[in-house]
Protein backbone atom coordinates (compact mmCIF):
# COMPACT_ATOMS: atom_id res chain seq x y z
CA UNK A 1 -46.14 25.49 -32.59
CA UNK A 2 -45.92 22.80 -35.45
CA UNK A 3 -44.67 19.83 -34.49
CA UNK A 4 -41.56 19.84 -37.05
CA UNK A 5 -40.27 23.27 -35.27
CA UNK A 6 -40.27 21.40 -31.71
CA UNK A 7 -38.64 18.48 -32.48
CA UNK A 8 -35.25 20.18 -32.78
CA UNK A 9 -35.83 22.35 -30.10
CA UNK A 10 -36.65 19.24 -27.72
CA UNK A 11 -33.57 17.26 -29.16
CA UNK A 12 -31.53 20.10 -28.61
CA UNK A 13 -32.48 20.34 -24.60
CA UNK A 14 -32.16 16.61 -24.49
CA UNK A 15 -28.84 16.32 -25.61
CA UNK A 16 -27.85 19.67 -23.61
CA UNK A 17 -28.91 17.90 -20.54
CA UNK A 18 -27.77 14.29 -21.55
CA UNK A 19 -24.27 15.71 -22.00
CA UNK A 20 -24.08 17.68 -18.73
CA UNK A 21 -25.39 15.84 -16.70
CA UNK A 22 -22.02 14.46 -15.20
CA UNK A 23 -22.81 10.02 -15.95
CA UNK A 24 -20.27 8.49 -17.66
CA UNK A 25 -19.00 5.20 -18.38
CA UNK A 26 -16.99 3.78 -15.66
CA UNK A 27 -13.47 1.19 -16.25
CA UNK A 28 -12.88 2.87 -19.25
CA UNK A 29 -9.49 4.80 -18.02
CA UNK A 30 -6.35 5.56 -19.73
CA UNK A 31 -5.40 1.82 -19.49
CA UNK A 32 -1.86 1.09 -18.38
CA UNK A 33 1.15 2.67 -18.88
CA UNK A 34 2.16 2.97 -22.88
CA UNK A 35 4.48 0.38 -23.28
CA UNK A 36 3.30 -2.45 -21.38
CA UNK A 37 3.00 -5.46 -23.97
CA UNK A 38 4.14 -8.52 -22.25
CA UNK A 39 2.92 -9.64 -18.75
CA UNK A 40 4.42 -12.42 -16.60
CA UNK A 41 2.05 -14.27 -13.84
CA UNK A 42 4.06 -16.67 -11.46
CA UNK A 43 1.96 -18.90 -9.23
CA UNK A 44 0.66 -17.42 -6.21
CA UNK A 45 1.90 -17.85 -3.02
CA UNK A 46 -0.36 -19.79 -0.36
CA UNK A 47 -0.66 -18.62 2.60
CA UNK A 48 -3.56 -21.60 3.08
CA UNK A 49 -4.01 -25.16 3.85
CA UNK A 50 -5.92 -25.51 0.43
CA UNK A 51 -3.72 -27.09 -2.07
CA UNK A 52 -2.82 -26.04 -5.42
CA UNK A 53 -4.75 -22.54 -4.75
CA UNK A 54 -1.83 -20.81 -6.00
CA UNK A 55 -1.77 -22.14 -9.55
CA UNK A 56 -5.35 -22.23 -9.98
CA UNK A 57 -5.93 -18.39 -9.21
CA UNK A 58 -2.53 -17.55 -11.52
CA UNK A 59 -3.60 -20.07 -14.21
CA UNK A 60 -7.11 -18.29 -14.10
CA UNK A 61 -5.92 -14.89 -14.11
CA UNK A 62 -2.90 -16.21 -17.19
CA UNK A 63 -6.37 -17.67 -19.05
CA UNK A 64 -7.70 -13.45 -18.93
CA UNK A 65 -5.13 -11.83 -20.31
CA UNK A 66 -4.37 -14.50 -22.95
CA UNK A 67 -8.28 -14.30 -24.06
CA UNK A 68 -8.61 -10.52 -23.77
CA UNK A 69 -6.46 -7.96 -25.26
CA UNK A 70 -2.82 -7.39 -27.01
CA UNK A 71 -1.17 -8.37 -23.92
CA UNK A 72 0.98 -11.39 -24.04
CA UNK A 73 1.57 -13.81 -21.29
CA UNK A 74 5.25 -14.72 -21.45
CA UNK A 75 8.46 -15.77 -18.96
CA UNK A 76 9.23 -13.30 -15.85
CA UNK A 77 12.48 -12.25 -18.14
CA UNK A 78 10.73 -11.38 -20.99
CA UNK A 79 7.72 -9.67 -19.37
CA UNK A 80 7.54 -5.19 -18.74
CA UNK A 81 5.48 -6.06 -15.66
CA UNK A 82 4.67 -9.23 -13.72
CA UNK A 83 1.83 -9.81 -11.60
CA UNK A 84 2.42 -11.40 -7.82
CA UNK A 85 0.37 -12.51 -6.24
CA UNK A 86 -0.57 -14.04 -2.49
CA UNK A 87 -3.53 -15.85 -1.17
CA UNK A 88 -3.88 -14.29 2.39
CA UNK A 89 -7.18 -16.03 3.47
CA UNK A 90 -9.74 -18.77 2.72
CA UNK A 91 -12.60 -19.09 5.10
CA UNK A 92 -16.26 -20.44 4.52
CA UNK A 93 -19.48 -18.97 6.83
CA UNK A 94 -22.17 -21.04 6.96
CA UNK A 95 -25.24 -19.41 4.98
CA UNK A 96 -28.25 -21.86 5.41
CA UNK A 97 -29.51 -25.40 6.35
CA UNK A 98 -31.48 -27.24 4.05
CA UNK A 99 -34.35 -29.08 6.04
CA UNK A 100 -34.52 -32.61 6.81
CA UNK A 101 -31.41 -32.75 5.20
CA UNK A 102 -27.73 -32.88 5.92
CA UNK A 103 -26.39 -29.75 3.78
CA UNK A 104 -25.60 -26.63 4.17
CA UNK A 105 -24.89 -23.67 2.23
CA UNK A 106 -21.74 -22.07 2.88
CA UNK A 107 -20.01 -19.18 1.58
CA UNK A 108 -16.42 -19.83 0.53
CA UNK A 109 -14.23 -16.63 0.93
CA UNK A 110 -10.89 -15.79 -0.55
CA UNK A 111 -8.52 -12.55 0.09
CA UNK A 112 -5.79 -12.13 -2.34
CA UNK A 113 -2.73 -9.84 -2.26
CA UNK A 114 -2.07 -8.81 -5.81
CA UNK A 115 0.44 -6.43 -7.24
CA UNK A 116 1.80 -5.83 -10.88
CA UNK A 117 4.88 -4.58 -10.38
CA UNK A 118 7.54 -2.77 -13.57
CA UNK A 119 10.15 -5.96 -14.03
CA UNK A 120 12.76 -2.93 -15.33
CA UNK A 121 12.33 -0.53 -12.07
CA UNK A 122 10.47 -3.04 -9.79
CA UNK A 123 7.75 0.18 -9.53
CA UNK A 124 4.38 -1.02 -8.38
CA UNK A 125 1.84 0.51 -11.13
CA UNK A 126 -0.88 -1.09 -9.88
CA UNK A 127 -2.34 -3.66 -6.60
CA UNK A 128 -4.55 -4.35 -4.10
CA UNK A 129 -3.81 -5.68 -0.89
CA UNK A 130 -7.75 -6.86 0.02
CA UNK A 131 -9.43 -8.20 -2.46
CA UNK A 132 -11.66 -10.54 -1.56
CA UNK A 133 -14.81 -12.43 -3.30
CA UNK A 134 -16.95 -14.75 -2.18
CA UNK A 135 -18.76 -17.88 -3.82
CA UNK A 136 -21.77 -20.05 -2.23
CA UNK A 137 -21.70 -23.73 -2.05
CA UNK A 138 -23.36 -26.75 -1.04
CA UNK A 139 -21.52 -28.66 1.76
CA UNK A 140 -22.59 -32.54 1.15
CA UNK A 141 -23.25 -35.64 3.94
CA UNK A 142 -20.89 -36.97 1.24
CA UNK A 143 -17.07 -35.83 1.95
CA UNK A 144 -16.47 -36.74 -1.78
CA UNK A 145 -19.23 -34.32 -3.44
CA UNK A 146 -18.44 -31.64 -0.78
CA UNK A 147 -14.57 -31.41 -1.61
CA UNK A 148 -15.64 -31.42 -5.53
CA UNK A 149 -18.60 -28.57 -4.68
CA UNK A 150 -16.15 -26.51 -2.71
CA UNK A 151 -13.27 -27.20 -5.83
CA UNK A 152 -15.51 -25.92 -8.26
CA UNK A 153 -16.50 -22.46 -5.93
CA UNK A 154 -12.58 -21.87 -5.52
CA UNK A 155 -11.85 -22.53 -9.19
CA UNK A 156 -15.13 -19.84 -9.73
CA UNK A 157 -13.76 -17.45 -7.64
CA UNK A 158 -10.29 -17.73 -9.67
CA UNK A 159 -11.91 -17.09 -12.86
CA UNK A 160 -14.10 -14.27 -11.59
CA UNK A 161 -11.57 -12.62 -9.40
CA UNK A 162 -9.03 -12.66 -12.58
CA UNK A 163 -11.65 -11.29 -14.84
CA UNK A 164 -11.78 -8.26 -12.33
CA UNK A 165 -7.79 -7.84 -11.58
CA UNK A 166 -7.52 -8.32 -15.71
CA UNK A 167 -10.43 -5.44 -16.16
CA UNK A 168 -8.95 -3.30 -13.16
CA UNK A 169 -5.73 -3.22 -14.37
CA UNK A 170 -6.80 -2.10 -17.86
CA UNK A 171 -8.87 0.66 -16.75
CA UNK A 172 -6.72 1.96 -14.39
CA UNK A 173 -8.63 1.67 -11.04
């Protein structure tokens, strides 16, 4: 057989079994509901000791959807949905000790509560209860440089945790 009559037979099996064979892209659903074009995000509630927690994860998760899409961030009376949030839970596990030295590596948890709820019908379209992330950090001898290393994990975990509510929501999930 010449090579120029296999080529389109080979192509053709190739793209017969490319097409069936069930992969597809994943968080690329309907998006949300037709209609939604203005979000509202007041700052979280804190259910921590950890101040200002709640305005850095809803400033963070604000930041997403006024870099990313056709969604506007706008007052709770002017919004179709608003986002609520709560921060259930902040806890750090120690990972490792460095040695001969005074640090540790810790892993600084956080669980939100987040719901986007319909400001007309007050319908939850979309939430999760759970979500939590986690960040490593390096716990200092010096009380100054740990407070600033464990700052910049929580203010991390707002921007990455917002990415993923922003991206969830979109898609769907």
């Amino acid at each position: 057989m010449k090579l120029s009559t296999r080529l389109p037979a080979t192509l053709g099996i190739v793209l017969l079994l490319a097409s069936a064979c069930g992969y597809h892209f994943t968080g690329e659903g309907a998006g949300p509901r037709p209609g939604i074009h203005k979000v509202s995000i007041p700052v979280f509630a804190n259910n921590t000791s950890e101040p200002d927690l709640g305005s850095i994860f809803a400033g963070a998760l604000r930041s997403e959807f006024l870099q990313k899409g056709d969604i506007q961030v706008v007052p709770q009376d002017q919004s179709d949905v608003v986002f609520r949030g709560r921060i259930r839970n902040i806890y750090t596990s120690e990972v490792a000790h460095k040695a001969f030295e005074e640090t540790i590596l810790s892993r600084l948890y956080v669980t939100l509560e987040i719901r986007c709820e319909d400001t007309r019908t007050g319908e939850i379209l979309w939430q999760d209860p759970q979500f939590t992330y986690y960040q490593v950090y390096i716990q200092d001898p010096d009380p100054m440089v740990s407070y600033d290393n464990r700052r910049r994990a929580e203010e991390f975990l707002a921007k990455e945790m917002s990415s993923r509510i922003h991206d969830r929501f979109l898609s769907n999930f």
